[in-house]
PDB file of N, CA and C in Angstrom:
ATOM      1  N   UNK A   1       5.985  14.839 -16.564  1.00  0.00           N
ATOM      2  CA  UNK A   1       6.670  15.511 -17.654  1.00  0.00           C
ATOM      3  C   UNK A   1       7.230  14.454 -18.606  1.00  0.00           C
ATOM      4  N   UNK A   2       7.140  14.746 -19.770  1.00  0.00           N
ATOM      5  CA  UNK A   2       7.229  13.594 -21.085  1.00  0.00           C
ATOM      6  C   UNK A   2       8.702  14.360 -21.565  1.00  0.00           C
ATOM      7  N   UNK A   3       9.682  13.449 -21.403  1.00  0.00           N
ATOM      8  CA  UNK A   3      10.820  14.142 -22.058  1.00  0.00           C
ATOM      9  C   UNK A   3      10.852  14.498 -23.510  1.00  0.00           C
ATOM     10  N   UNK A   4      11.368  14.843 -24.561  1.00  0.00           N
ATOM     11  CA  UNK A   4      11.378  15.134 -25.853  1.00  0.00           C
ATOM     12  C   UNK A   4      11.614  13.734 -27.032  1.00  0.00           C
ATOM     13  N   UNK A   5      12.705  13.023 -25.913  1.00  0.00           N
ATOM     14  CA  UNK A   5      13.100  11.211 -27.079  1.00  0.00           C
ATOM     15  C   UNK A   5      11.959  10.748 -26.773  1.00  0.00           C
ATOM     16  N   UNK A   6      11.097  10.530 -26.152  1.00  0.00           N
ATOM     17  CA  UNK A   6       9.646   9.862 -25.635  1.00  0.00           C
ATOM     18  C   UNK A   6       8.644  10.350 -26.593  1.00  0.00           C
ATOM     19  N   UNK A   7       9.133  11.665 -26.959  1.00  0.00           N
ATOM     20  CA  UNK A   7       7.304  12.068 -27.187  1.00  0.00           C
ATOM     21  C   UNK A   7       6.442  11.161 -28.241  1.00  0.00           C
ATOM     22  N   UNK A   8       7.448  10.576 -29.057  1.00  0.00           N
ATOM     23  CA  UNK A   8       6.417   9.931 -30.348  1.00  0.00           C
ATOM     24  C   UNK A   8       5.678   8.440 -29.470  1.00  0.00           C
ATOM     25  N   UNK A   9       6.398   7.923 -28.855  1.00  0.00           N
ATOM     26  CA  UNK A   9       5.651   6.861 -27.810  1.00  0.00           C
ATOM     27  C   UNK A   9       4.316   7.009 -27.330  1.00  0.00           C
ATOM     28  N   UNK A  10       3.491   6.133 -27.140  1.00  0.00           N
ATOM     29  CA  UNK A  10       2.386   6.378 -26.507  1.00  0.00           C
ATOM     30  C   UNK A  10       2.758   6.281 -24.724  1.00  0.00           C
ATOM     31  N   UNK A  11       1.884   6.486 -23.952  1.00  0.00           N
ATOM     32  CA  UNK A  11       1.916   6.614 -22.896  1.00  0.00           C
ATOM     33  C   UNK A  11       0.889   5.806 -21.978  1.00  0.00           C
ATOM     34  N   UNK A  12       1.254   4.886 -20.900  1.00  0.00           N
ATOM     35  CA  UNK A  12       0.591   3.811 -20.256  1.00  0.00           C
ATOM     36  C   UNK A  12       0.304   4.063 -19.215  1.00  0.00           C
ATOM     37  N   UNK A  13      -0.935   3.958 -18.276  1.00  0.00           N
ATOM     38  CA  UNK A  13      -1.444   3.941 -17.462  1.00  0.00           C
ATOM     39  C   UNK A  13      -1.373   2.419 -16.413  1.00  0.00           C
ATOM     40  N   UNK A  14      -0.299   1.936 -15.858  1.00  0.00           N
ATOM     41  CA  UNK A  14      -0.739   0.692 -15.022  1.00  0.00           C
ATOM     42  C   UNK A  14      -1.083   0.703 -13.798  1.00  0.00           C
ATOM     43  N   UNK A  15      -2.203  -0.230 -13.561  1.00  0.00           N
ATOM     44  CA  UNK A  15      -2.414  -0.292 -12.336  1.00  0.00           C
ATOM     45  C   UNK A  15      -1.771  -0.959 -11.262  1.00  0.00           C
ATOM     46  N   UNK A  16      -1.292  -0.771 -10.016  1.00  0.00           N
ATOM     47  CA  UNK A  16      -0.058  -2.134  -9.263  1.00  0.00           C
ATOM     48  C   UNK A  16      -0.596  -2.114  -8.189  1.00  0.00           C
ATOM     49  N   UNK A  17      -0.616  -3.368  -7.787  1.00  0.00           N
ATOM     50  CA  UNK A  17      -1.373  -3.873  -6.283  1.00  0.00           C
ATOM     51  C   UNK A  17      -0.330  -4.002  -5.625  1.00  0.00           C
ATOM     52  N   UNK A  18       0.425  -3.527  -4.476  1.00  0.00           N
ATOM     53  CA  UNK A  18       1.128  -4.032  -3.436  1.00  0.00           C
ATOM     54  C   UNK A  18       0.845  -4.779  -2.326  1.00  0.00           C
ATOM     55  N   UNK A  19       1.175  -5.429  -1.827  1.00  0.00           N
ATOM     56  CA  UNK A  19       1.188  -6.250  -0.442  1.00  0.00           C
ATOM     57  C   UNK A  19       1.688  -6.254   0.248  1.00  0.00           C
ATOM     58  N   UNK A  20       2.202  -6.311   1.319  1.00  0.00           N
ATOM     59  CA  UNK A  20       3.117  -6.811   2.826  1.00  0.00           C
ATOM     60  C   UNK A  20       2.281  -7.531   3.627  1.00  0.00           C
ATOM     61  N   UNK A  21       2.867  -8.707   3.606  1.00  0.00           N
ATOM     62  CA  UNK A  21       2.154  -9.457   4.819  1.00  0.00           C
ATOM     63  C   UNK A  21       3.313  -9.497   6.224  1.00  0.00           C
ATOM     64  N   UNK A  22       2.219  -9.173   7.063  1.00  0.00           N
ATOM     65  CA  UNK A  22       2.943  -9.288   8.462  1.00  0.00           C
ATOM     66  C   UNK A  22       2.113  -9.572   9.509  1.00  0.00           C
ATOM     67  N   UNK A  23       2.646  -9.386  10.958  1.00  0.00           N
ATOM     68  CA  UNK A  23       1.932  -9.523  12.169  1.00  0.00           C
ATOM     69  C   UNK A  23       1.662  -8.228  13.199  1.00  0.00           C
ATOM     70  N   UNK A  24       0.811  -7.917  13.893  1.00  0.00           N
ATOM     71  CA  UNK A  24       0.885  -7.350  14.900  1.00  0.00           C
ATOM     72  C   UNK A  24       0.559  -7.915  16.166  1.00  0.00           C
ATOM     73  N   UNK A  25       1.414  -7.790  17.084  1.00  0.00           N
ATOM     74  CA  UNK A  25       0.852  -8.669  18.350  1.00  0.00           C
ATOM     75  C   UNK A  25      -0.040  -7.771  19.121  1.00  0.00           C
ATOM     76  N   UNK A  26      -0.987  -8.473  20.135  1.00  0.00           N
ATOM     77  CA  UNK A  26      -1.944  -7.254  20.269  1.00  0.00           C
ATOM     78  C   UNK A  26      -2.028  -7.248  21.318  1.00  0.00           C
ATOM     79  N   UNK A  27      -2.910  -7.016  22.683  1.00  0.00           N
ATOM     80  CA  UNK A  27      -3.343  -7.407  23.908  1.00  0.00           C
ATOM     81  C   UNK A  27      -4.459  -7.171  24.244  1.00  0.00           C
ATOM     82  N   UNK A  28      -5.340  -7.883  23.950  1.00  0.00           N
ATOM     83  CA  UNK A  28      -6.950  -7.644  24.327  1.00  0.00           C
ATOM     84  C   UNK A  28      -7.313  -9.055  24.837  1.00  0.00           C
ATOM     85  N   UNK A  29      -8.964  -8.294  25.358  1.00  0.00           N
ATOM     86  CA  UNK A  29      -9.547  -9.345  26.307  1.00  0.00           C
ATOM     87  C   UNK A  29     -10.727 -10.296  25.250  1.00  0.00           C
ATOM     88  N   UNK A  30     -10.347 -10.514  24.015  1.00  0.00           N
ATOM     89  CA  UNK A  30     -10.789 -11.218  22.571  1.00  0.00           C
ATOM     90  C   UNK A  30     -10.285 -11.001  21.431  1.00  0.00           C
ATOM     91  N   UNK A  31     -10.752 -11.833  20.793  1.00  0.00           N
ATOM     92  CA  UNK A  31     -10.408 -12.015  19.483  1.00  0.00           C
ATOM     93  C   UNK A  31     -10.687 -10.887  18.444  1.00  0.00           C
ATOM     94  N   UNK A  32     -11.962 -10.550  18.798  1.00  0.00           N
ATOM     95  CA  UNK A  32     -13.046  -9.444  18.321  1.00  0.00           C
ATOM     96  C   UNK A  32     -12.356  -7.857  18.150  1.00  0.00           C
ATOM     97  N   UNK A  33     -11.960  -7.757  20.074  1.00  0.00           N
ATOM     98  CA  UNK A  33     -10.938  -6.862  20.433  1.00  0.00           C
ATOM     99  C   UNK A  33      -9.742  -6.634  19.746  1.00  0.00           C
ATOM    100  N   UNK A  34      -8.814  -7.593  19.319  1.00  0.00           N
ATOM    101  CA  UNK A  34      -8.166  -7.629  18.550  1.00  0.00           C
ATOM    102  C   UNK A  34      -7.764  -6.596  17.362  1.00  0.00           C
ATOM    103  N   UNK A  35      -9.061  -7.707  16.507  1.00  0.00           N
ATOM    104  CA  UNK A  35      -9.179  -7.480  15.300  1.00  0.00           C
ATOM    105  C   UNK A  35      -9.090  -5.832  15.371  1.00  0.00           C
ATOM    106  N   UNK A  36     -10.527  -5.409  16.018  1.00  0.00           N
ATOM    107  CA  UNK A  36     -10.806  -4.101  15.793  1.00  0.00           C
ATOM    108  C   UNK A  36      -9.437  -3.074  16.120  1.00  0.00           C
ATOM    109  N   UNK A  37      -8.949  -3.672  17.034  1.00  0.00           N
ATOM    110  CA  UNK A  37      -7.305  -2.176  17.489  1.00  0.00           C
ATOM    111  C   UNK A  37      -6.849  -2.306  15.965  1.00  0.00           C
ATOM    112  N   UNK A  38      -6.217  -3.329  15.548  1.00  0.00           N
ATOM    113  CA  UNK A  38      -5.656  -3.205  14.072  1.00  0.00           C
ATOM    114  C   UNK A  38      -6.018  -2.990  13.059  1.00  0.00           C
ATOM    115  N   UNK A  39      -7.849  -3.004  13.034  1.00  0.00           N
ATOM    116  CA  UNK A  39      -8.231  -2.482  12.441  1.00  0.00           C
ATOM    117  C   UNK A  39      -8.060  -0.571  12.213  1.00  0.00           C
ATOM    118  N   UNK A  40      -7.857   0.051  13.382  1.00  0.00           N
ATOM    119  CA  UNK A  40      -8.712   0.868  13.641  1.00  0.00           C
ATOM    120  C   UNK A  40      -7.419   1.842  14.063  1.00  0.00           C
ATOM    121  N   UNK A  41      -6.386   1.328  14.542  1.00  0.00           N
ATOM    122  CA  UNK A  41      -4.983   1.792  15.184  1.00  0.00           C
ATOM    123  C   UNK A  41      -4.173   1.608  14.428  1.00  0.00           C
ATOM    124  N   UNK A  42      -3.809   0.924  13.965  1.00  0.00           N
ATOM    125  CA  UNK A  42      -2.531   0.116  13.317  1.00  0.00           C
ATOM    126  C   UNK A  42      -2.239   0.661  11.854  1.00  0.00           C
ATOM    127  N   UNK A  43      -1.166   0.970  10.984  1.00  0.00           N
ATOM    128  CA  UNK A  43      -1.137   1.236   9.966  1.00  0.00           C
ATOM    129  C   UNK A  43       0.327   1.273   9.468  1.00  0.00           C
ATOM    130  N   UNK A  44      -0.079   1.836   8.233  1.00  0.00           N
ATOM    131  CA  UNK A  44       1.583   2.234   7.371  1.00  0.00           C
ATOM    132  C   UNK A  44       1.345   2.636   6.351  1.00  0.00           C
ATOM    133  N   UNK A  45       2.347   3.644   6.475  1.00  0.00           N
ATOM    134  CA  UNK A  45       2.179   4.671   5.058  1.00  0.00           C
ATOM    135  C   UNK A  45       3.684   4.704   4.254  1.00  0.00           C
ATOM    136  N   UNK A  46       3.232   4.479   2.721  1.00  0.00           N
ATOM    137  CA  UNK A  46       4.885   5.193   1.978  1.00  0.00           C
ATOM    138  C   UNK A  46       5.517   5.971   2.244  1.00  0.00           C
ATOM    139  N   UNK A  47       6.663   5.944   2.402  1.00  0.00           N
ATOM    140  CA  UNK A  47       7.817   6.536   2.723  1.00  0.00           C
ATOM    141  C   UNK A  47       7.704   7.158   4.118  1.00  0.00           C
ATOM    142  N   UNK A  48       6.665   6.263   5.020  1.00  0.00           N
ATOM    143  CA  UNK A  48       6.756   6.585   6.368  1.00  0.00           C
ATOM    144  C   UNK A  48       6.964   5.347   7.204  1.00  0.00           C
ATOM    145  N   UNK A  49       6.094   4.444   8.004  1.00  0.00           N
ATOM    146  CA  UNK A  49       7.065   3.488   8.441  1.00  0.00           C
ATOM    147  C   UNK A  49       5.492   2.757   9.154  1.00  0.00           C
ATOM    148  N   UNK A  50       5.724   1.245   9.800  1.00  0.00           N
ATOM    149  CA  UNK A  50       4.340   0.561  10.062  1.00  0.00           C
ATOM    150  C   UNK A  50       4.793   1.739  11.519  1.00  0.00           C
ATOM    151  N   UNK A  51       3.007   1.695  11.875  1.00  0.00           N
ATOM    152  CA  UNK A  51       3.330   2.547  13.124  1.00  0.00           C
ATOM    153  C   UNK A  51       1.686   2.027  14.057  1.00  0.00           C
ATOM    154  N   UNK A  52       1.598   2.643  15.106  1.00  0.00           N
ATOM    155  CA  UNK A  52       0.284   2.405  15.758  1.00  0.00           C
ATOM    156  C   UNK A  52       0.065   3.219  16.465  1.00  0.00           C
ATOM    157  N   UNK A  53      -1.629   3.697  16.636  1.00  0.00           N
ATOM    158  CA  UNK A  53      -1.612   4.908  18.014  1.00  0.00           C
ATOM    159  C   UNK A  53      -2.105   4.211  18.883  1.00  0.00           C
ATOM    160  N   UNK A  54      -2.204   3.021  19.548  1.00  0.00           N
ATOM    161  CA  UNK A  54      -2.481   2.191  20.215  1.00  0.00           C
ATOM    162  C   UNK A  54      -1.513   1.734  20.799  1.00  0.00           C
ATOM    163  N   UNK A  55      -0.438   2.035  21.794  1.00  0.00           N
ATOM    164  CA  UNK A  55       1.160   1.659  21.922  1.00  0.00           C
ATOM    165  C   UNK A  55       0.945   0.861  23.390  1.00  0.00           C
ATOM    166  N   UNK A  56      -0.307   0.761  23.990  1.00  0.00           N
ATOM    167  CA  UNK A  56      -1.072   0.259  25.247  1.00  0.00           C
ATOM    168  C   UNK A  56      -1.475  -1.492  24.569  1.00  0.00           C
ATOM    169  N   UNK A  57      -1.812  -1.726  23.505  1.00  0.00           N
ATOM    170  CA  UNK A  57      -2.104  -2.853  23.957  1.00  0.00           C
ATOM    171  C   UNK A  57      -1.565  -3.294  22.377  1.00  0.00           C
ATOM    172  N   UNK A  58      -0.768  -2.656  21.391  1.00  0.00           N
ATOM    173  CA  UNK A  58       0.176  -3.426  20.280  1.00  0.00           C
ATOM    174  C   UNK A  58       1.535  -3.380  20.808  1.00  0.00           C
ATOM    175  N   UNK A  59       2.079  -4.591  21.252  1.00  0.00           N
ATOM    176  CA  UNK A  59       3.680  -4.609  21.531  1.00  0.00           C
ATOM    177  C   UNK A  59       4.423  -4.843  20.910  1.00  0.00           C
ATOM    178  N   UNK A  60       4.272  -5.171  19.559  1.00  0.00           N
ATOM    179  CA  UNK A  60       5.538  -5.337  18.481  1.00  0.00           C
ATOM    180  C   UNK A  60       4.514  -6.115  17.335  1.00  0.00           C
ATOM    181  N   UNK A  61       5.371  -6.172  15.981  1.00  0.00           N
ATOM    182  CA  UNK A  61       4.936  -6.138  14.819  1.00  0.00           C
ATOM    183  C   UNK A  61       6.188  -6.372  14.034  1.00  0.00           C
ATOM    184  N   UNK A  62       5.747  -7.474  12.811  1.00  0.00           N
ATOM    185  CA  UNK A  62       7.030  -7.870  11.957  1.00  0.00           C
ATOM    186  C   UNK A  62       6.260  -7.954  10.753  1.00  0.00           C
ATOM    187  N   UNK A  63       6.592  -7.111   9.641  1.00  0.00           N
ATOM    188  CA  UNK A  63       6.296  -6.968   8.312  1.00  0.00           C
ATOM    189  C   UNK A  63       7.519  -7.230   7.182  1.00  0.00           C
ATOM    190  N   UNK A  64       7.135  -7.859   6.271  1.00  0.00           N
ATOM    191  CA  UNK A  64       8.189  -7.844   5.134  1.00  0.00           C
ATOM    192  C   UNK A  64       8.140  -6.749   4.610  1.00  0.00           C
ATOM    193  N   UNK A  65       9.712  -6.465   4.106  1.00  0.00           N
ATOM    194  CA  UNK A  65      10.342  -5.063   3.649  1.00  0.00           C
ATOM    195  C   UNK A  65       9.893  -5.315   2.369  1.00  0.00           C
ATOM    196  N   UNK A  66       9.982  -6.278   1.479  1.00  0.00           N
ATOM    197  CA  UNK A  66       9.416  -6.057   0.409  1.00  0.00           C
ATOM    198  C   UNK A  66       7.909  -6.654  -0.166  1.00  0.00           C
ATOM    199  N   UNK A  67       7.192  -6.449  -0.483  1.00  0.00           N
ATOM    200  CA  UNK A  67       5.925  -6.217  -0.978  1.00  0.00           C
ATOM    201  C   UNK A  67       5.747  -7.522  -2.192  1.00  0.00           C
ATOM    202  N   UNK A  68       4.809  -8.257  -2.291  1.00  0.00           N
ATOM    203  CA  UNK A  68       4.525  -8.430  -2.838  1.00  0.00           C
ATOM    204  C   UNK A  68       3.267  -7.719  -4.597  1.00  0.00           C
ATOM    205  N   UNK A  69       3.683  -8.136  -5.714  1.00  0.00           N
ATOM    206  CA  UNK A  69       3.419  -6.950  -6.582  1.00  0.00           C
ATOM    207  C   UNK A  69       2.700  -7.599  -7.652  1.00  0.00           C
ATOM    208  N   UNK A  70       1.739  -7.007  -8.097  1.00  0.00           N
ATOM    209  CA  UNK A  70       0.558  -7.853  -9.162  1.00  0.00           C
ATOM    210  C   UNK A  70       0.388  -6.374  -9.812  1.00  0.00           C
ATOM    211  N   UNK A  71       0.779  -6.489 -10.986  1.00  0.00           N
ATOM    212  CA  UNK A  71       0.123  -5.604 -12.497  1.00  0.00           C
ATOM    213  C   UNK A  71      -1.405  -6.163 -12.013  1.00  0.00           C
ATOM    214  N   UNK A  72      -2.453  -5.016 -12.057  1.00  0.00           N
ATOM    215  CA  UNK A  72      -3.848  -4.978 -12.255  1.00  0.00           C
ATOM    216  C   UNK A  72      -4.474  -4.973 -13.309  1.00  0.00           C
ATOM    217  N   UNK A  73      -4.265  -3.963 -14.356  1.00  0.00           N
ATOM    218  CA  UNK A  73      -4.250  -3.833 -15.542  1.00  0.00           C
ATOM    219  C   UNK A  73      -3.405  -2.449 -16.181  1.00  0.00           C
ATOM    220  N   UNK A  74      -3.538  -2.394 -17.354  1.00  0.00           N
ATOM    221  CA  UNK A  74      -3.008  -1.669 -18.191  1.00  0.00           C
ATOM    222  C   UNK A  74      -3.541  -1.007 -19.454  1.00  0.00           C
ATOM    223  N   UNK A  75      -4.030   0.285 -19.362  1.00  0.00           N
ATOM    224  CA  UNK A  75      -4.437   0.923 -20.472  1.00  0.00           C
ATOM    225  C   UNK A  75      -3.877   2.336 -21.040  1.00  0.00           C
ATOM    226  N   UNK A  76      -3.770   2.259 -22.613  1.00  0.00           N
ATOM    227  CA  UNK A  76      -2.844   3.401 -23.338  1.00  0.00           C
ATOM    228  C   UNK A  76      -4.064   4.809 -23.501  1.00  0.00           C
ATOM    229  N   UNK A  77      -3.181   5.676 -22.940  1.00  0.00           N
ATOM    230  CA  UNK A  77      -3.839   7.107 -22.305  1.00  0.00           C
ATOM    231  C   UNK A  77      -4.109   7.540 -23.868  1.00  0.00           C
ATOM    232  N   UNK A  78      -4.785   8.421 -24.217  1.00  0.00           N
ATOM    233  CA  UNK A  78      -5.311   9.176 -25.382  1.00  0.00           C
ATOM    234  C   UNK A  78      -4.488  10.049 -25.262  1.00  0.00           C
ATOM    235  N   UNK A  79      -3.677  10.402 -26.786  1.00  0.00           N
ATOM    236  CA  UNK A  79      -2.682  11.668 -26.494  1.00  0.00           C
ATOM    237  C   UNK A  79      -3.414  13.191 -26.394  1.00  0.00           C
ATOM    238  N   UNK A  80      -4.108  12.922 -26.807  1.00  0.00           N
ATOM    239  CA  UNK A  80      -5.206  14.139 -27.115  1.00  0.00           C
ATOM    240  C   UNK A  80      -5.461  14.949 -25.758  1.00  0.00           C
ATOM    241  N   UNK A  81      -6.201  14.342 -24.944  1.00  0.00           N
ATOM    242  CA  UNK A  81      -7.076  14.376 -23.804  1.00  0.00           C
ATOM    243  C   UNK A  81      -5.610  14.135 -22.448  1.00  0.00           C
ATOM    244  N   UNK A  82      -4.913  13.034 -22.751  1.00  0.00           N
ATOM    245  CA  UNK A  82      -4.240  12.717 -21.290  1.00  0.00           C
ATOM    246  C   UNK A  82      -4.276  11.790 -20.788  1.00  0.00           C
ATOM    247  N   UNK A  83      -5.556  11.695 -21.288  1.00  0.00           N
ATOM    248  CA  UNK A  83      -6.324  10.238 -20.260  1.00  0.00           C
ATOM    249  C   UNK A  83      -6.577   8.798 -20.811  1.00  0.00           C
ATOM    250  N   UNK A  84      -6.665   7.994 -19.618  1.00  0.00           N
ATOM    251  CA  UNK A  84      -6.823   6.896 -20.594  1.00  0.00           C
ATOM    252  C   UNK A  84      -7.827   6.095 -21.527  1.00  0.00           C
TER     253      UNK A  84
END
């Protein structure tokens, strides 16, 4: 929703890359093994929390709370249409 002091403004579309780098510790019988549980188990979602359905062989995990953040790009939407 476009408030009313806005409307003569154009309107921007940006793109934003987030990051968190962290660890999960794992317990497998390789490297391979590994990879794949965190691949495949392991996750995190906005406004939900890092989590795993694998609770057998991930025993703990340390992620930064804040994110690293990169503008992707940026393009001005067509007022017409909406879009950019």
């Amino acid at each position: 929703m476009v408030f009313a002091i806005y409307s003569d403004m154009p309107t921007f579309k940006v793109k934003v890359r987030y990051t968190f780098d962290g660890w999960f510790e794992i317990v497998a019988d390789s490297e391979h093994r590994a990879r794949e549980i965190a691949e495949q188990d392991c996750g995190f979602v906005i406004g939900g929390d890092i989590h795993t359905s694998n609770p057998m062989h991930v025993r703990d995990w340390d992620f930064d709370v804040h994110p690293e953040k990169w503008i992707v790009s940026t393009r001005q939407e067509d007022k017409s249409t909406g879009r950019a």
